[in-house]
Protein backbone atom coordinates (compact mmCIF):
# COMPACT_ATOMS: atom_id res chain seq x y z
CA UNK A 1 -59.83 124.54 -47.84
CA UNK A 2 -63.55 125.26 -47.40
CA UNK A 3 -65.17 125.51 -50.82
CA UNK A 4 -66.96 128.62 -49.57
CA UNK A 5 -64.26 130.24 -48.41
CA UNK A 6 -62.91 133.14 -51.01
CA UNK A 7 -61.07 135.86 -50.61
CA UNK A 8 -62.15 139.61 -49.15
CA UNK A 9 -60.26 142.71 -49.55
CA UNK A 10 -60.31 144.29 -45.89
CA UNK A 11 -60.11 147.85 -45.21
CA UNK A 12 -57.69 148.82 -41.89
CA UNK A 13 -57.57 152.58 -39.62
CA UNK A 14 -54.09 153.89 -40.68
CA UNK A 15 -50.95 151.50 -38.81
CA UNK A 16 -53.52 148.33 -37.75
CA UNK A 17 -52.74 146.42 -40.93
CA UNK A 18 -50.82 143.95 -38.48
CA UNK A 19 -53.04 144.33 -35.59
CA UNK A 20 -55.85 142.76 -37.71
CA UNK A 21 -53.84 140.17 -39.71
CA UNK A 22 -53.01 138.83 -36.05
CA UNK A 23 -55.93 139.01 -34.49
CA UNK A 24 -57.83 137.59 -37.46
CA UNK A 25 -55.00 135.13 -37.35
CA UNK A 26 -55.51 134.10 -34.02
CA UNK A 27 -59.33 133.19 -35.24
CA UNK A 28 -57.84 130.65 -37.34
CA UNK A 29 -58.65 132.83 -40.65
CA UNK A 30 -56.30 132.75 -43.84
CA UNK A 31 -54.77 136.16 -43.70
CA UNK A 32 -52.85 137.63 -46.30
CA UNK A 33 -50.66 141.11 -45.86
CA UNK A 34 -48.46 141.74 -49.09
CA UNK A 35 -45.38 143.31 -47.22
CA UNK A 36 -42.06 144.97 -48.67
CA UNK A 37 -38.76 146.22 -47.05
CA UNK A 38 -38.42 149.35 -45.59
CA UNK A 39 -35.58 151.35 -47.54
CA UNK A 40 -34.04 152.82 -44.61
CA UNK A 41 -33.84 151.10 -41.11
CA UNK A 42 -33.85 153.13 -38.39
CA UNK A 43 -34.24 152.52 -34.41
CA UNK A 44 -38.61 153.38 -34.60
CA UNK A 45 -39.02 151.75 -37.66
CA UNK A 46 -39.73 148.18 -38.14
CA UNK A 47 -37.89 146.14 -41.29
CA UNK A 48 -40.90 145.71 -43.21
CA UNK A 49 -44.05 147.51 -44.01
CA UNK A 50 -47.54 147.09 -45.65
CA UNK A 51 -47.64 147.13 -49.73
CA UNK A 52 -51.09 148.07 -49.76
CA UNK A 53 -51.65 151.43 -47.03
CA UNK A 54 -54.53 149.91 -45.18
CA UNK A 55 -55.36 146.84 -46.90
CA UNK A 56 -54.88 143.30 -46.51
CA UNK A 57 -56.56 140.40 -47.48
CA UNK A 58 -58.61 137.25 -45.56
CA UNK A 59 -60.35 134.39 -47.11
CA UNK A 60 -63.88 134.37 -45.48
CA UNK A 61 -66.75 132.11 -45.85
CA UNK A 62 -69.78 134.69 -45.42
CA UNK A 63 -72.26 132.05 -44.29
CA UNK A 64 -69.63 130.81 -41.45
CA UNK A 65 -70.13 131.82 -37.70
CA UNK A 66 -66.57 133.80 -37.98
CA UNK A 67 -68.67 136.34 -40.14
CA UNK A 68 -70.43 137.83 -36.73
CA UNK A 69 -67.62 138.40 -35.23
CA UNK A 70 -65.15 139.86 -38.79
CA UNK A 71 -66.61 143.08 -39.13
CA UNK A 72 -66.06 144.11 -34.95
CA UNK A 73 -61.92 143.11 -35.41
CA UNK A 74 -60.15 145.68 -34.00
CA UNK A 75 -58.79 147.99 -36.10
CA UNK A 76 -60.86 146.93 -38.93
CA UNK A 77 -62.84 150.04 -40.99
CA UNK A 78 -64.64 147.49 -43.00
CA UNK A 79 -64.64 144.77 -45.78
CA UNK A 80 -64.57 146.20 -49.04
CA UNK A 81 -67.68 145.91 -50.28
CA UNK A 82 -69.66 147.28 -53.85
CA UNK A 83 -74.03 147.49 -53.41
CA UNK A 84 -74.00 146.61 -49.87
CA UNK A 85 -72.47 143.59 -50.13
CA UNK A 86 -68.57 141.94 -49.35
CA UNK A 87 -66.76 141.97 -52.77
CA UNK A 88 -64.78 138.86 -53.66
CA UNK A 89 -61.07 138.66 -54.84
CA UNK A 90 -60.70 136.35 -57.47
CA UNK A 91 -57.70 133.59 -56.74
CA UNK A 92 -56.00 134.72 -59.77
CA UNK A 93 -55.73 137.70 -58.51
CA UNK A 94 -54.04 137.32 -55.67
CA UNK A 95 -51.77 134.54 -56.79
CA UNK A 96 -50.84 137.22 -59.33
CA UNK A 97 -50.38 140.25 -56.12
CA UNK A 98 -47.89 137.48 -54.35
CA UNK A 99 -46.17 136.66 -57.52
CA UNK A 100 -45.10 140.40 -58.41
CA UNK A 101 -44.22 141.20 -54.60
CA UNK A 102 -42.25 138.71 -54.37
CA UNK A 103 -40.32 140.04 -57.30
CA UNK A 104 -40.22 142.86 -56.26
CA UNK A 105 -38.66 142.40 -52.87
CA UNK A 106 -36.20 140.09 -54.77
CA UNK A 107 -35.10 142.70 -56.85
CA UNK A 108 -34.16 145.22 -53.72
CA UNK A 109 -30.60 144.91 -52.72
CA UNK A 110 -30.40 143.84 -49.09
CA UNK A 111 -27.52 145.39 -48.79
CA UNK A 112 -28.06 148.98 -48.28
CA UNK A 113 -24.53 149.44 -48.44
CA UNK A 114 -21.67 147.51 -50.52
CA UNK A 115 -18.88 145.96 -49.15
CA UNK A 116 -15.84 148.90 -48.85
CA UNK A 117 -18.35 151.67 -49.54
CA UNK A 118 -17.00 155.06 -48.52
CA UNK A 119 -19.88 156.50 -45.71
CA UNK A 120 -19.83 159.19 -43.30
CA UNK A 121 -21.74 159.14 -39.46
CA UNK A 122 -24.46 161.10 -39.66
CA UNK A 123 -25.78 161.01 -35.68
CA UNK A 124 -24.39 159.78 -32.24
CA UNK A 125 -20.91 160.74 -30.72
CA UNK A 126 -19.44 159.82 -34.07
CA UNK A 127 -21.26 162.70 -36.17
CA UNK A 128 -19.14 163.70 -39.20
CA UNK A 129 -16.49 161.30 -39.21
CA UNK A 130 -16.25 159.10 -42.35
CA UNK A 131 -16.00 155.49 -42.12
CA UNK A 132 -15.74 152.10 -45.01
CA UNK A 133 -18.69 150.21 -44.75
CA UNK A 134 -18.35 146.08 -44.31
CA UNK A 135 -21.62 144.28 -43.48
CA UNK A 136 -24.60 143.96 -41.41
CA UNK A 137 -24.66 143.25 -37.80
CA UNK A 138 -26.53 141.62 -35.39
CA UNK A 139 -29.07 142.97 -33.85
CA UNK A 140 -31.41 143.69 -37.30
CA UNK A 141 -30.44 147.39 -38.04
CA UNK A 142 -26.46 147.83 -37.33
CA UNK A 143 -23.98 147.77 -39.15
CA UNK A 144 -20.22 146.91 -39.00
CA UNK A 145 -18.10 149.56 -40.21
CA UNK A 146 -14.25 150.58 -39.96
CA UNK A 147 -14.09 154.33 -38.71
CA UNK A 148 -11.73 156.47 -40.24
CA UNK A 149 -10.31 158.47 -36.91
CA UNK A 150 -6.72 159.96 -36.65
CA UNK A 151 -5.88 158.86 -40.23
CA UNK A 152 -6.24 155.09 -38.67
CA UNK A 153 -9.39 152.45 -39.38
CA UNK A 154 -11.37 150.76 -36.25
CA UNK A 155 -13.86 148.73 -36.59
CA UNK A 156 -17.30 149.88 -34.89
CA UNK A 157 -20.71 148.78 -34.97
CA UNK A 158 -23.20 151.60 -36.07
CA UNK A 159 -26.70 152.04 -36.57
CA UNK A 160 -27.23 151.53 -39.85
CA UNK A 161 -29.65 154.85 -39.53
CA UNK A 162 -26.69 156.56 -38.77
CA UNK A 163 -24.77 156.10 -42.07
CA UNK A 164 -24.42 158.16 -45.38
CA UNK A 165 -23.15 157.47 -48.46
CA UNK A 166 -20.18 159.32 -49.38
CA UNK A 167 -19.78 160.64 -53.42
CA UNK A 168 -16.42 159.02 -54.78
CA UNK A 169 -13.71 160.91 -55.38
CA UNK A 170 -14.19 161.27 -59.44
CA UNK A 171 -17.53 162.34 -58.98
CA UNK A 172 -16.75 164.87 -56.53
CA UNK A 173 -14.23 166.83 -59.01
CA UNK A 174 -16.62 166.25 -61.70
CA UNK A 175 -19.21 167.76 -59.51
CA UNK A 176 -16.61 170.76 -58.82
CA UNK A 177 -15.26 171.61 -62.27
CA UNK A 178 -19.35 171.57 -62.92
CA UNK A 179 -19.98 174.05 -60.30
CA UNK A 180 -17.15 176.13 -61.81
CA UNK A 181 -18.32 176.23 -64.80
CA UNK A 182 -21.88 177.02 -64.07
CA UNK A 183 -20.73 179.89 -62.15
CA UNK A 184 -18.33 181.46 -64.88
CA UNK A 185 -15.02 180.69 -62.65
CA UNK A 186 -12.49 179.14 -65.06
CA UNK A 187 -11.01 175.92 -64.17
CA UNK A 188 -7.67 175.67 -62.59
CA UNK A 189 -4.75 176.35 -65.16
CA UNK A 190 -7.12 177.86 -67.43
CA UNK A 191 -6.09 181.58 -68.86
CA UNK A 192 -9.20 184.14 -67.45
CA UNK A 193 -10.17 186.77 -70.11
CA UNK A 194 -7.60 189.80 -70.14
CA UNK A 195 -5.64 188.04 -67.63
CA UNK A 196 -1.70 188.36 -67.00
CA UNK A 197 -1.13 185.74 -69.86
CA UNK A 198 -3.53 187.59 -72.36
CA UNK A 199 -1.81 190.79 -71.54
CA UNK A 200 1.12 189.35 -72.33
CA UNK A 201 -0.11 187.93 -75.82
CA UNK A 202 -1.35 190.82 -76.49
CA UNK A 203 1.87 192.84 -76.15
CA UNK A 204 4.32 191.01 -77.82
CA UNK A 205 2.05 190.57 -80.88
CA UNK A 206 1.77 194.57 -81.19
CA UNK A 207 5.84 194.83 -80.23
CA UNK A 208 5.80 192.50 -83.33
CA UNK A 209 3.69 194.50 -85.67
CA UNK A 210 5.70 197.63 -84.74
CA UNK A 211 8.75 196.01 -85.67
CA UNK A 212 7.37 195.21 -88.97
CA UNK A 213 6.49 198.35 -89.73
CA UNK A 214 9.35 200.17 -89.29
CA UNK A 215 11.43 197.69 -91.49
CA UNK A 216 8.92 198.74 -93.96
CA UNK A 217 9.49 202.63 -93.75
CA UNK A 218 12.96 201.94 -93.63
């Protein structure tokens, strides 16, 4: 590399982060755009987006010819400068952004389903029909499921857009007997206040204390 060359912070309009890396690309500059997955996939949306909202990085040498012609890239706002002038990015620096994106997108499941995962359809002639997640399909964004129709499985390939996990079963009651609860409406099998079974308590134990009374007098 050019030892003049160093590293420039550029400033993008809003959605021409790619636009410029490629076009500054094209110029045979050393472009850097810190990406990271998008957590939903859906049909309008590509599979990755930019870290940094409107910035990326390019390693510039500010007395080369490519310096006319930086500042009228398309899309461009401007380099990101402090008292008029373009303000370097130390290497460290970005050897340290790459290093913690990188973890980061390591650390995301690709997977945004597991394998057997109870999910409902969400959209498409499918809507509301629940379904057990497998894997990811080809083309990037589907998904191969096993739809749940007439109490029988088939296997379908879905957008994965269209999918939504389902709570499991235990978590469903607990979610229930919390409702119940919250609302004052005794769980199932439970005696309610001055209910048929409290009646009845109540009655024999005064049948009882009349009894014992009258053996008293007696």
């Amino acid at each position: 590399m050019d030892s003049g060359q160093r590293w420039f912070a550029l400033y993008t309009k809003p959605h021409k982060e790619y636009a410029v890396r490629d076009y500054l690309a094209g110029k045979k500059v050393e472009v850097y755009l810190p990406e990271m997955r998008n957590k939903t996939q859906r049909r309008d949306r590509p599979a990755k987006r930019p870290f940094f909202p409107h910035y990326l990085f390019a390693r510039l040498d500010l007395q080369a010819d490519i310096m006319a012609q930086v500042p009228w890239t398309p899309g461009l706002r401007r380099i990101v400068s402090f008292g008029g002038r373009p303000a370097p990015v130390p290497d460290e620096i970005i050897a340290h952004i790459r290093r913690e994106v990188a973890a980061i997108i390591d650390a995301e499941p690709e997977e945004p389903f597991s394998k057997g995962e109870r999910v409902r359809v969400q959209h498409g002639p499918f809507e509301g029909l629940d379904a057990v997640f497998d894997r990811k399909a080809a083309p990037e964004g589907r998904a191969r499921v096993a739809l749940r129709c007439r109490d029988r499985l088939r296997a379908a390939e879905l957008h994965l857009d269209d999918l939504a996990p389902l709570p499991s079963p235990v978590a469903h009651r607990t979610a229930y007997r919390s409702r119940r609860s919250v609302t004052g409406i005794p769980a199932r099998g439970a005696e309610r206040p001055g209910g048929r079974g409290s009646q009845l308590g109540v009655s024999n134990h005064r049948g009882r204390s009349e009894a014992a009374s009258s053996a008293a007098s007696r």
